[in-house]
Each structure stands twice: as structure tokens, then as C-alpha cells.
C-alpha atoms as a PDB file:
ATOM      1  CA  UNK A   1      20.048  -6.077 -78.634  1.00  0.00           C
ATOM      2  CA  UNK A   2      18.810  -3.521 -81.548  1.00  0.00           C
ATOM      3  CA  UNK A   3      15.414  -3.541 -79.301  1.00  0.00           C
ATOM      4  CA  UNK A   4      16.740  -2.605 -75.977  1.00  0.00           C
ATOM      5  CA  UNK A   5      18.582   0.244 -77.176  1.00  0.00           C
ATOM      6  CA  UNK A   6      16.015   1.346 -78.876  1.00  0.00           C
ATOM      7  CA  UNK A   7      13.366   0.952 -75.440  1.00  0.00           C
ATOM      8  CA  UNK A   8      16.482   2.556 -73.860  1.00  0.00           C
ATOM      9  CA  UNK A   9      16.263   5.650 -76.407  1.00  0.00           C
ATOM     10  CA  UNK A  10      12.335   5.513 -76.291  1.00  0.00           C
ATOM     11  CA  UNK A  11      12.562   6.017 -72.358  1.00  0.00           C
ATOM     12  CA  UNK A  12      15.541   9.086 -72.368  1.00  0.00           C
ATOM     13  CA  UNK A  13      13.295  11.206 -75.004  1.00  0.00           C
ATOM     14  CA  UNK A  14      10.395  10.687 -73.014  1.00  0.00           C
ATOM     15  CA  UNK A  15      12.257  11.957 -69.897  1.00  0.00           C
ATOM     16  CA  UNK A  16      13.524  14.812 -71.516  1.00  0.00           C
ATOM     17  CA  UNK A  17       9.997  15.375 -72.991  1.00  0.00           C
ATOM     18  CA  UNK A  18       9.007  15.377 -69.720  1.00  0.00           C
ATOM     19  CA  UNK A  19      10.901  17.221 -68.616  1.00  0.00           C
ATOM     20  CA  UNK A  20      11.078  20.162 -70.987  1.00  0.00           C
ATOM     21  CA  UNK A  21       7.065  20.394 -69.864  1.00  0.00           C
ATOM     22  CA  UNK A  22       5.650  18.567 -72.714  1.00  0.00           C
ATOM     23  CA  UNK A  23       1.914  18.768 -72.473  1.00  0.00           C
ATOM     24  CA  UNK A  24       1.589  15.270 -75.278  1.00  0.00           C
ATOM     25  CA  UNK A  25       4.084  13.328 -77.175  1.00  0.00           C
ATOM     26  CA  UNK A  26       3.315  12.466 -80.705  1.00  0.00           C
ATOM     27  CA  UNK A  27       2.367   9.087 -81.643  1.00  0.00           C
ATOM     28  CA  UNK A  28       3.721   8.320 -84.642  1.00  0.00           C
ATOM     29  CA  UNK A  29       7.169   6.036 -86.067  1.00  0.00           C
ATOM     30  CA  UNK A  30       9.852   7.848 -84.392  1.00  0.00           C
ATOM     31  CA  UNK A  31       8.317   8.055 -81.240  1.00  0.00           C
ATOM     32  CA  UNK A  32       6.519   4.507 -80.312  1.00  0.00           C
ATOM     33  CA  UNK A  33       4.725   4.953 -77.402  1.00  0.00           C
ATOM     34  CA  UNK A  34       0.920   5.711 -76.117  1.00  0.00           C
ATOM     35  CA  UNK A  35       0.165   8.204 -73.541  1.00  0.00           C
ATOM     36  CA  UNK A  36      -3.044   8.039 -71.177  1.00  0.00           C
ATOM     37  CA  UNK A  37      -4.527   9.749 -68.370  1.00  0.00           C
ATOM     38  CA  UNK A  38      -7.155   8.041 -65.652  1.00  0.00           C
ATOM     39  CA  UNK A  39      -8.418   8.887 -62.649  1.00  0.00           C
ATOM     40  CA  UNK A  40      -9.663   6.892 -60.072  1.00  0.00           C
ATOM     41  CA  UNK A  41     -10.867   6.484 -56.197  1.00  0.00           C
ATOM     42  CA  UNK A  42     -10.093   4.766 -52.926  1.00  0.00           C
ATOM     43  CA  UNK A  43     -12.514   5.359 -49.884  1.00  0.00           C
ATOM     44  CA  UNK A  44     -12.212   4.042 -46.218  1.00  0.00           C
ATOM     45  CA  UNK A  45     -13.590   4.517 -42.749  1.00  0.00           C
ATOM     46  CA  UNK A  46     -12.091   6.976 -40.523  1.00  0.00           C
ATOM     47  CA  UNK A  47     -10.155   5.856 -37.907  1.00  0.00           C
ATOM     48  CA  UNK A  48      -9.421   8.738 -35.840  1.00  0.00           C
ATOM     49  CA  UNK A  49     -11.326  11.448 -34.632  1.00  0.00           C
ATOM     50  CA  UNK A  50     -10.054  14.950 -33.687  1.00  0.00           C
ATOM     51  CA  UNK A  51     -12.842  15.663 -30.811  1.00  0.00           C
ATOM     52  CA  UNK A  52     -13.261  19.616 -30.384  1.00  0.00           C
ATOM     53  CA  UNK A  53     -14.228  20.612 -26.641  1.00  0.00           C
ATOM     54  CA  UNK A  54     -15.038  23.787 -24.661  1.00  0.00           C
ATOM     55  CA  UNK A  55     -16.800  25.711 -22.397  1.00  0.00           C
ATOM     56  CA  UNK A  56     -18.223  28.714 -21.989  1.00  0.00           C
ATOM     57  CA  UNK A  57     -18.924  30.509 -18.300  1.00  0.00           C
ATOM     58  CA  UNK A  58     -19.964  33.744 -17.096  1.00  0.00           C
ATOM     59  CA  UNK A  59     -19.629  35.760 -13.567  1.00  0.00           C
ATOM     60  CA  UNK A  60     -20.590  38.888 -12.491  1.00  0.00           C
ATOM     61  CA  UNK A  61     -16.484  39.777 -12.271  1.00  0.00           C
ATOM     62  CA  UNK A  62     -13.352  38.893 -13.951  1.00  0.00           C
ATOM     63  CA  UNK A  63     -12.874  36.934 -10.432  1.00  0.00           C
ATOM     64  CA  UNK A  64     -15.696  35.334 -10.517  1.00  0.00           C
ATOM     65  CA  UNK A  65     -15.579  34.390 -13.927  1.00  0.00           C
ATOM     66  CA  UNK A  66     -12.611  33.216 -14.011  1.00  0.00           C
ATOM     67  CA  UNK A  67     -13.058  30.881 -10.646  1.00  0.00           C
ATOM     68  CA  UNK A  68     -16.173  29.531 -12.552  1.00  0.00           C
ATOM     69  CA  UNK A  69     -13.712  28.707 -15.293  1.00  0.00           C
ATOM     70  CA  UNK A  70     -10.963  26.956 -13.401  1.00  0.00           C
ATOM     71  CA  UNK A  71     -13.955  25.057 -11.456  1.00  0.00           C
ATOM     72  CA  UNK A  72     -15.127  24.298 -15.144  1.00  0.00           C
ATOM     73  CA  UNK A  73     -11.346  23.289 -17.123  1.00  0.00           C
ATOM     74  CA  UNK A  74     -10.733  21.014 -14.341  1.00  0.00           C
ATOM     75  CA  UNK A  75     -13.826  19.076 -13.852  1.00  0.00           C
ATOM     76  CA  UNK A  76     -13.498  18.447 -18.090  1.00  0.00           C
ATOM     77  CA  UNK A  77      -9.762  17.204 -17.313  1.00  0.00           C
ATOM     78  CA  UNK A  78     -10.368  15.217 -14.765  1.00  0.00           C
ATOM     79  CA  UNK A  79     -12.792  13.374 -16.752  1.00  0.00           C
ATOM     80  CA  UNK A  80     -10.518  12.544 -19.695  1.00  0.00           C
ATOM     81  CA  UNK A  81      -7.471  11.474 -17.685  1.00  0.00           C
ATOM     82  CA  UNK A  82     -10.444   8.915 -15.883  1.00  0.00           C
ATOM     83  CA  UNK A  83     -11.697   7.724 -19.219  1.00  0.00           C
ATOM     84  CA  UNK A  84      -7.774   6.465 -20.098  1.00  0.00           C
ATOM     85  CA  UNK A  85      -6.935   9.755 -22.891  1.00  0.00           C
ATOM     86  CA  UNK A  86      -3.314  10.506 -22.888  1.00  0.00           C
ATOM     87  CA  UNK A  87      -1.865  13.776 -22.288  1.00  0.00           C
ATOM     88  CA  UNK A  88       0.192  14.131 -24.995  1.00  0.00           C
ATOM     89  CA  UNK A  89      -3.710  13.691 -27.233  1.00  0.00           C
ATOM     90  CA  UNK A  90      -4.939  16.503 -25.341  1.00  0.00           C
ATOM     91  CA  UNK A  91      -4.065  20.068 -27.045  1.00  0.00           C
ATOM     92  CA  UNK A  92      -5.146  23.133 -25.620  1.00  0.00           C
ATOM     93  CA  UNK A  93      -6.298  25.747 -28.141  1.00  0.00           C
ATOM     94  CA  UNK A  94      -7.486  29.076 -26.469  1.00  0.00           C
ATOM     95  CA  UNK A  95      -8.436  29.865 -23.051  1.00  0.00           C
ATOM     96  CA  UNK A  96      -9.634  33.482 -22.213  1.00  0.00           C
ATOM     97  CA  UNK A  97     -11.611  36.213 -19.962  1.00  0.00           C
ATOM     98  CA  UNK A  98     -13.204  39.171 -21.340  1.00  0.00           C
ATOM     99  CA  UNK A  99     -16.243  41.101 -20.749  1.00  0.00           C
ATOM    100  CA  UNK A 100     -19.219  39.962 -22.114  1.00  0.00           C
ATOM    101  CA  UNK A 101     -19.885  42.717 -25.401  1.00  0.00           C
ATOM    102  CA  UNK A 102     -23.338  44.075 -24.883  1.00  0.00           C
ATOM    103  CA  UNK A 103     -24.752  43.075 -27.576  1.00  0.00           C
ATOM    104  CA  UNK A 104     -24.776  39.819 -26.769  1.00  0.00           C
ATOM    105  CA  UNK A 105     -27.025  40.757 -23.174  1.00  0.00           C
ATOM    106  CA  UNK A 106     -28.855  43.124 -24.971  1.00  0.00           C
ATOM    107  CA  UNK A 107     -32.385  40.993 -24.695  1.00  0.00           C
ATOM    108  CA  UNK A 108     -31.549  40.097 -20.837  1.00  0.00           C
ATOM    109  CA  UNK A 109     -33.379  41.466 -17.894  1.00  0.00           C
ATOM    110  CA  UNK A 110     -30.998  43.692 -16.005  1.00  0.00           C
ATOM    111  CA  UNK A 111     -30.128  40.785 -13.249  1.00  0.00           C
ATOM    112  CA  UNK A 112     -28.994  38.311 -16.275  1.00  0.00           C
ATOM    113  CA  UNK A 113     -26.855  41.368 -17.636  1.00  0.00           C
ATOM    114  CA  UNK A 114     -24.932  41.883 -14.006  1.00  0.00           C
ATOM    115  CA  UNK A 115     -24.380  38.076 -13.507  1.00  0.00           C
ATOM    116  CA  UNK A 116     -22.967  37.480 -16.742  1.00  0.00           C
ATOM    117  CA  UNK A 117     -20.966  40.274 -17.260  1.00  0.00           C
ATOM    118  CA  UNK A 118     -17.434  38.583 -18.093  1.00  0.00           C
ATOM    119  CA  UNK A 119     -17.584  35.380 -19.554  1.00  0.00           C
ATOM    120  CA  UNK A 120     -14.466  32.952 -19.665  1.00  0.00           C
ATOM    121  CA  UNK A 121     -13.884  30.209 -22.031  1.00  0.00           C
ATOM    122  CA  UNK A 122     -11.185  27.761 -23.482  1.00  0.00           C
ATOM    123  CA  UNK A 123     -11.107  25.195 -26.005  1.00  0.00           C
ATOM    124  CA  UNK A 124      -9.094  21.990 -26.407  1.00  0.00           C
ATOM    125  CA  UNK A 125      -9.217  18.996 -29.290  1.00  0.00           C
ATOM    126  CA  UNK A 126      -8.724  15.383 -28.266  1.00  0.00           C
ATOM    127  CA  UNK A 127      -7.302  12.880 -30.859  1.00  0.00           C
ATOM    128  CA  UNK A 128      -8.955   9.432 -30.213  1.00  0.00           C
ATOM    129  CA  UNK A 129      -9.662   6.039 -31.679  1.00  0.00           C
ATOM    130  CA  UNK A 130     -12.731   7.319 -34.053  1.00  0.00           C
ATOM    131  CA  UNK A 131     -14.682   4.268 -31.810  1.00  0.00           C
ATOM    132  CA  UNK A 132     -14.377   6.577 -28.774  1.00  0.00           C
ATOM    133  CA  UNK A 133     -15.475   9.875 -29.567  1.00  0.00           C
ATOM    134  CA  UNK A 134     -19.220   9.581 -29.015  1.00  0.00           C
ATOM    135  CA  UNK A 135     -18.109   8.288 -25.429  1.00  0.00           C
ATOM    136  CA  UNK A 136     -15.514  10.896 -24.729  1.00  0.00           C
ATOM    137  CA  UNK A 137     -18.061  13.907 -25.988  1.00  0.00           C
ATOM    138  CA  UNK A 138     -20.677  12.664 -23.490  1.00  0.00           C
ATOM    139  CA  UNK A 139     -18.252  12.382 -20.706  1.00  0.00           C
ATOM    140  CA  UNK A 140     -16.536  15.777 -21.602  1.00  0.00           C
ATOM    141  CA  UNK A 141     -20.664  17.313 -21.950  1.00  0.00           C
ATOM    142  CA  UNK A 142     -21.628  15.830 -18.451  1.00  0.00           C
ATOM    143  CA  UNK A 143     -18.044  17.641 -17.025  1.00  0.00           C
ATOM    144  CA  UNK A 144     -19.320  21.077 -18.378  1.00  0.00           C
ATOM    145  CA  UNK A 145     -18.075  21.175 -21.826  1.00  0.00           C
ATOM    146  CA  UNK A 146     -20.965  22.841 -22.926  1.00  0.00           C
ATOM    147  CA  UNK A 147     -19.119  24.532 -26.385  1.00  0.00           C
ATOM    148  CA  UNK A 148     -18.214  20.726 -27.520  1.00  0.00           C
ATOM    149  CA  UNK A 149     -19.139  18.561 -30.609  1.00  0.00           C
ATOM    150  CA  UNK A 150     -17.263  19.241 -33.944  1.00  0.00           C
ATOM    151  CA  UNK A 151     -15.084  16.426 -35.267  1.00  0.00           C
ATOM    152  CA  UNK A 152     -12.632  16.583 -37.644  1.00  0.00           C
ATOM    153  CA  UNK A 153     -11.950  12.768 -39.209  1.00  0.00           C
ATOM    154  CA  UNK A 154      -8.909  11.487 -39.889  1.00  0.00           C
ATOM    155  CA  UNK A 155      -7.176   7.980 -41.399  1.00  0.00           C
ATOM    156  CA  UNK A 156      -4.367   6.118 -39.095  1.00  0.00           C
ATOM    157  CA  UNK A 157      -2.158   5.697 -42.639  1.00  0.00           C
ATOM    158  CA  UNK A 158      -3.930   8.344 -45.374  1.00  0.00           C
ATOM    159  CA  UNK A 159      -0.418   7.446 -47.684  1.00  0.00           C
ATOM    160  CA  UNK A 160      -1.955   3.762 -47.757  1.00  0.00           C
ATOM    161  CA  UNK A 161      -5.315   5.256 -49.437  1.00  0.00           C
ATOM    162  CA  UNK A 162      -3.795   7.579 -51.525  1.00  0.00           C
ATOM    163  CA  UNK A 163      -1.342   4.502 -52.914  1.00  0.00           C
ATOM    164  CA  UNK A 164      -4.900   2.580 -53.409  1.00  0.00           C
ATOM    165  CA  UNK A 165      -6.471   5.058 -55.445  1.00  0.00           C
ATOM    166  CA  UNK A 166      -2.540   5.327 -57.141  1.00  0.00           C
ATOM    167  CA  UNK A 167      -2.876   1.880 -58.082  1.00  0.00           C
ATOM    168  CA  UNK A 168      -6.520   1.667 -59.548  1.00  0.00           C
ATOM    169  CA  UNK A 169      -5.498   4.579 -61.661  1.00  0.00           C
ATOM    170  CA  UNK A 170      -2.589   3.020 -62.740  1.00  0.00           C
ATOM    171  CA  UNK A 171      -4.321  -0.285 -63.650  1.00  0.00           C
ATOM    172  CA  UNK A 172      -7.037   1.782 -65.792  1.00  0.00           C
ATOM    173  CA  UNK A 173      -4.395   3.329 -67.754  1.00  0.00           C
ATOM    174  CA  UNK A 174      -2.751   0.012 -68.354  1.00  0.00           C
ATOM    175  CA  UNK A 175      -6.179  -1.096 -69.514  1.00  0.00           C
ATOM    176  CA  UNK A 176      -6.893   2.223 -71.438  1.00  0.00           C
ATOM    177  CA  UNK A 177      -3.459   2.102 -73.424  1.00  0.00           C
ATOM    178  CA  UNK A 178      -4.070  -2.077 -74.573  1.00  0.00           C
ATOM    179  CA  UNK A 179      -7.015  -0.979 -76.149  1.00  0.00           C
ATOM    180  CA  UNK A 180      -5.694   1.635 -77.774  1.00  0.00           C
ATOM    181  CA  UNK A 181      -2.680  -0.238 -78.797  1.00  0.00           C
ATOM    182  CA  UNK A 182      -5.601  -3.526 -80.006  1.00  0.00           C
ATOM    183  CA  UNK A 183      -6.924  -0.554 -81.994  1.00  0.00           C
ATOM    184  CA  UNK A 184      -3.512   0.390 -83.711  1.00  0.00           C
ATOM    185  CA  UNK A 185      -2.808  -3.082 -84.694  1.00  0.00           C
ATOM    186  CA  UNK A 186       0.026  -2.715 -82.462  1.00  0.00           C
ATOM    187  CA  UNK A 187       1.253  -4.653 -79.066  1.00  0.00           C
ATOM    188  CA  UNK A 188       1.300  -2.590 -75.771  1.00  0.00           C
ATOM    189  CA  UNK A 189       4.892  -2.879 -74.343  1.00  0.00           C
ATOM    190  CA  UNK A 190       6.360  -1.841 -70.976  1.00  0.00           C
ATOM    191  CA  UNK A 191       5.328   1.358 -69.020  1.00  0.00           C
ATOM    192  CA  UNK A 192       8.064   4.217 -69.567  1.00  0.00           C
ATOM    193  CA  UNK A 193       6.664   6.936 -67.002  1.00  0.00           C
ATOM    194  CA  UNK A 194       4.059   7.259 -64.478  1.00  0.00           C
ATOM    195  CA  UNK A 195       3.296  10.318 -62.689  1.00  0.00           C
ATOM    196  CA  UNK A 196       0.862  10.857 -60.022  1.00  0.00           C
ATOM    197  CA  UNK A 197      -1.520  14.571 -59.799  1.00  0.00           C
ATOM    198  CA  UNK A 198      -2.221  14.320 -56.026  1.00  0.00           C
ATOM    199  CA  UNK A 199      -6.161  15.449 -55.793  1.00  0.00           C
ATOM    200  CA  UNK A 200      -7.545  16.552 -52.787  1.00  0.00           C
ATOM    201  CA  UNK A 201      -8.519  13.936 -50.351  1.00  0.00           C
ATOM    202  CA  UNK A 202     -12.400  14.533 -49.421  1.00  0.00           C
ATOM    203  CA  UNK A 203     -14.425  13.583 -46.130  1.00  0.00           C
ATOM    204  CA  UNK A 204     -18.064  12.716 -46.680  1.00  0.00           C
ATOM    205  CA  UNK A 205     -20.454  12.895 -44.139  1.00  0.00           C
ATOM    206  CA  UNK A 206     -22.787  10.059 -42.360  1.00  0.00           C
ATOM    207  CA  UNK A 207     -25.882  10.527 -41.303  1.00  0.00           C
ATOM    208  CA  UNK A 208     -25.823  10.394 -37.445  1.00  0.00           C
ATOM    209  CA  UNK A 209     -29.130  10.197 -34.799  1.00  0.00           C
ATOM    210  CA  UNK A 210     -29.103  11.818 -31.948  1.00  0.00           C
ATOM    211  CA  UNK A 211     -30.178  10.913 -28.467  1.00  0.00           C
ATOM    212  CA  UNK A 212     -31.549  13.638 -26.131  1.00  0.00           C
ATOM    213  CA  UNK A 213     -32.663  13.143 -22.767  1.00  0.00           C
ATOM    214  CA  UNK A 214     -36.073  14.283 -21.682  1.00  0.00           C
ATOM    215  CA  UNK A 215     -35.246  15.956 -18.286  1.00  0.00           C
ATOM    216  CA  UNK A 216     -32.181  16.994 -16.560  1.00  0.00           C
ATOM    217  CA  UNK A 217     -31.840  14.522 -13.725  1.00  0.00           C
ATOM    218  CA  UNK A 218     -32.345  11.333 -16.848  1.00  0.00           C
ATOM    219  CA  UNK A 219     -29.244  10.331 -17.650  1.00  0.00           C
ATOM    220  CA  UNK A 220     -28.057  10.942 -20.885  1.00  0.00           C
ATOM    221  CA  UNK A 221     -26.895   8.483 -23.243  1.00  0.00           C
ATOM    222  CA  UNK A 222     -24.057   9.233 -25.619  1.00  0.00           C
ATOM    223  CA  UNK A 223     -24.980  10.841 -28.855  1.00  0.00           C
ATOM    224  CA  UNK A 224     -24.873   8.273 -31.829  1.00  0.00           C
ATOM    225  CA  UNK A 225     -21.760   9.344 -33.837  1.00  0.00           C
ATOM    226  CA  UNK A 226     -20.506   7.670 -36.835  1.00  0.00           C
ATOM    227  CA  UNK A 227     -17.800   8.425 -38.162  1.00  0.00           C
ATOM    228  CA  UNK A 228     -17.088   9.722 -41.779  1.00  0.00           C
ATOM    229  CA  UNK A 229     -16.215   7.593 -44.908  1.00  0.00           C
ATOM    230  CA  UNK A 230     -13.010   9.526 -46.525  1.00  0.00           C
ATOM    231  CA  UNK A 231     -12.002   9.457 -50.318  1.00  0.00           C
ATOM    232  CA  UNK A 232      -9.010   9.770 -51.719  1.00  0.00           C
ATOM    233  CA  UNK A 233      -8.881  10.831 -55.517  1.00  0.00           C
ATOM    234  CA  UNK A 234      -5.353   9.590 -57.658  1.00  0.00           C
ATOM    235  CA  UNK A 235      -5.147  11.014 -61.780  1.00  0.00           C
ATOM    236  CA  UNK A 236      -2.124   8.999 -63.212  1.00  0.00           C
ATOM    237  CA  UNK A 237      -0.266  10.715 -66.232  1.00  0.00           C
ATOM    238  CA  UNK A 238       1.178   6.945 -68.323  1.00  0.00           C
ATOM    239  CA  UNK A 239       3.597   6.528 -71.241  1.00  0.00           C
ATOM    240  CA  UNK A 240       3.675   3.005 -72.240  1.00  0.00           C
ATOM    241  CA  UNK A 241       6.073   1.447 -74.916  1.00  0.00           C
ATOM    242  CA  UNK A 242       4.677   0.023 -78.293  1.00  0.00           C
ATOM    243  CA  UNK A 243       6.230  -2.866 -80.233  1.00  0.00           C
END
């Protein structure tokens, strides 16, 4: 009985430690417990892919920019409501006319400069099975997305890796503290506290090959896209009893 009080009492001052901002808690008689930090990883495929798409037109007039445009938006929607995309994964992100600055013309022949004096464009991103996206790109391309390509990657359940990497953590400090406690002469009893410093979750790239046709009128195969292996980093702050 003696015992559990005193675990009971060992817990409550490390709480209050806590939270009074401790930085370390002193290992000594009155205050049986080990501290560790560890870090460790979890990494996983990307399951979703947040497809960027857009086009960019030009026209001697606002008009005629702007008819080139609607000719343009509506060919690329068309295609993704064929190929099965929902709506609701379709997001539109700008859409706009403007004359073209003339800097940008500035090393055309005087013809170019006239027919492409406004220019419209608009943008969208698609959220797809990560599976898809090479498949989507080249039928979004072939519509007259001709701004398209960049993915951002993305995990169906990212709170299921960053519990992973959690876990390994946790299971390193366990393993760090019964050493410690071998080393004291002393045996390693229950955890008291855990507490989990998020780290930023990184995306690393994979190589990817492209596929180019050599003429217009071949068709063109999809580009081969792969998509990106994502880490997710977990350091574990542990207070484990000694006995």
C-alpha cells in the first residue's frame, strides 16, 4: 500500500514539475524516476495527389482572349467529368484577363505582339487517388492545360503516421530508460508522463522519367509519375518510475 502512494506522489510532483516548465527533474532519492528523450521516424507512400492545372491563352482583344479562354476551361472540364473526377475534387483557384505586359513580347516580331496582346488564364487543383494523377495530367495536357504539372502529395490518414513514428519513439525511450536503470542497479518501473514534440512532417521526392512524344500528331503517352515517399518525424519527452 506504502508503494502505491508513494508511485501516486512520484506521478503528482512530476505533473506539477511539468507543469511549472521544468526543463529536467533530478534523479536522485526523493525523486525516483528517469527521464529520456528519443526521436524517431515513420515513412509511407502517398496516397493522394493534389494535381495543379491551367492554361494560358492569348488574343489580339480582351474578346478574343477571353473566347479563347472559355473555348480552353471547358474543353479541360469536360475531360475530367469524362475521366470519372468529382466535382466537389475540382477547386478553382484563379481565372483572369489582362493585357499581356510588354516585356514579356518584347523579342516578338510585331504580328506575334498584336495577336497576343491580352492573354487569359485560370488555374484549378484536382485531388485524386495518387494512382491517377499521371492519367488525369495527360488527359487535362491533351484538353489544353498547357500551365499543368505540379503535385502536391498527400497521406489518406497522416494522424496514423504521425502515431507510428509516436510509437517507435516511445518504444526507444522505454529501451533507453532500462538501460539506464541496468546501469543504476535499479529496476525500471511504470511510465509516469509522455509527451509528444510534433516535428514537421517532410515529403521526399522520387525520381520520375518522362515520356515525350516525337511529333505532334504521335500520341502521347502519360508522363511516368511516382508519387512521393512522406516522413513523419515524432521526439517523445518520458518519465519512467524506478523501484
Amino acid at each position: 500500500m506504502h508503494k502505491r502512494i508513494s508511485l501516486a506522489l512520484i506521478a503528482i510532483l512530476a505533473a506539477a514539475a511539468i507543469a511549472a516548465h521544468a526543463q529536467t527533474l533530478n534523479v536522485d532519492k526523493a525523486n525516483r524516476t528517469i527521464e529520456v528523450t528519443a526521436s524517431a521516424s515513420a515513412h509511407a507512400m502517398a496516397d493522394i495527389a493534389i494535381l495543379h492545372l491551367g492554361y494560358t491563352v492569348y488574343g489580339p482583344t480582351s474578346k478574343e482572349a477571353y473566347a479563347k479562354a472559355s473555348d480552353t476551361s471547358n474543353s479541360i472540364a469536360d475531360a475530367l467529368q469524362k475521366a470519372g473526377v468529382p466535382k466537389d475534387h475540382i477547386q478553382s483557384i484563379s481565372q483572369s484577363v489582362n493585357e499581356t505586359q510588354s516585356y514579356e513580347n518584347q523579342n516578338l516580331t510585331p504580328a506575334e505582339k498584336a495577336a497576343r496582346k491580352y492573354r487569359a488564364e485560370q488555374t484549378w487543383t484536382v485531388r485524386l487517388p495518387a494512382k491517377d494523377a499521371a492519367k488525369i495530367l495527360n488527359l487535362a495536357v491533351e484538353a489544353g492545360a498547357n500551365n499543368s504539372g505540379n503535385i502536391d502529395w498527400q497521406l489518406t490518414n497522416p494522424d496514423a503516421l504521425e502515431a507510428e513514428a509516436a510509437a517507435r519513439a516511445l518504444a526507444h525511450d522505454k529501451q533507453i530508460a532500462a538501460a539506464m536503470a541496468k546501469g543504476l542497479g535499479v529496476t525500471l518501473g511504470p511510465l509516469l508522463y509522455a509527451s509528444n514534440q510534433a516535428q514537421q512532417r517532410v515529403v521526399y521526392p522520387m525520381m520520375a522519367g518522362l515520356q515525350m512524344a516525337k511529333a505532334a500528331n504521335v500520341a502521347v503517352k502519360p508522363l511516368a509519375i511516382n508519387p512521393q515517399r512522406i516522413s513523419q518525424s515524432a521526439s517523445i519527452r518520458a518519465i519512467f518510475a524506478i523501484q
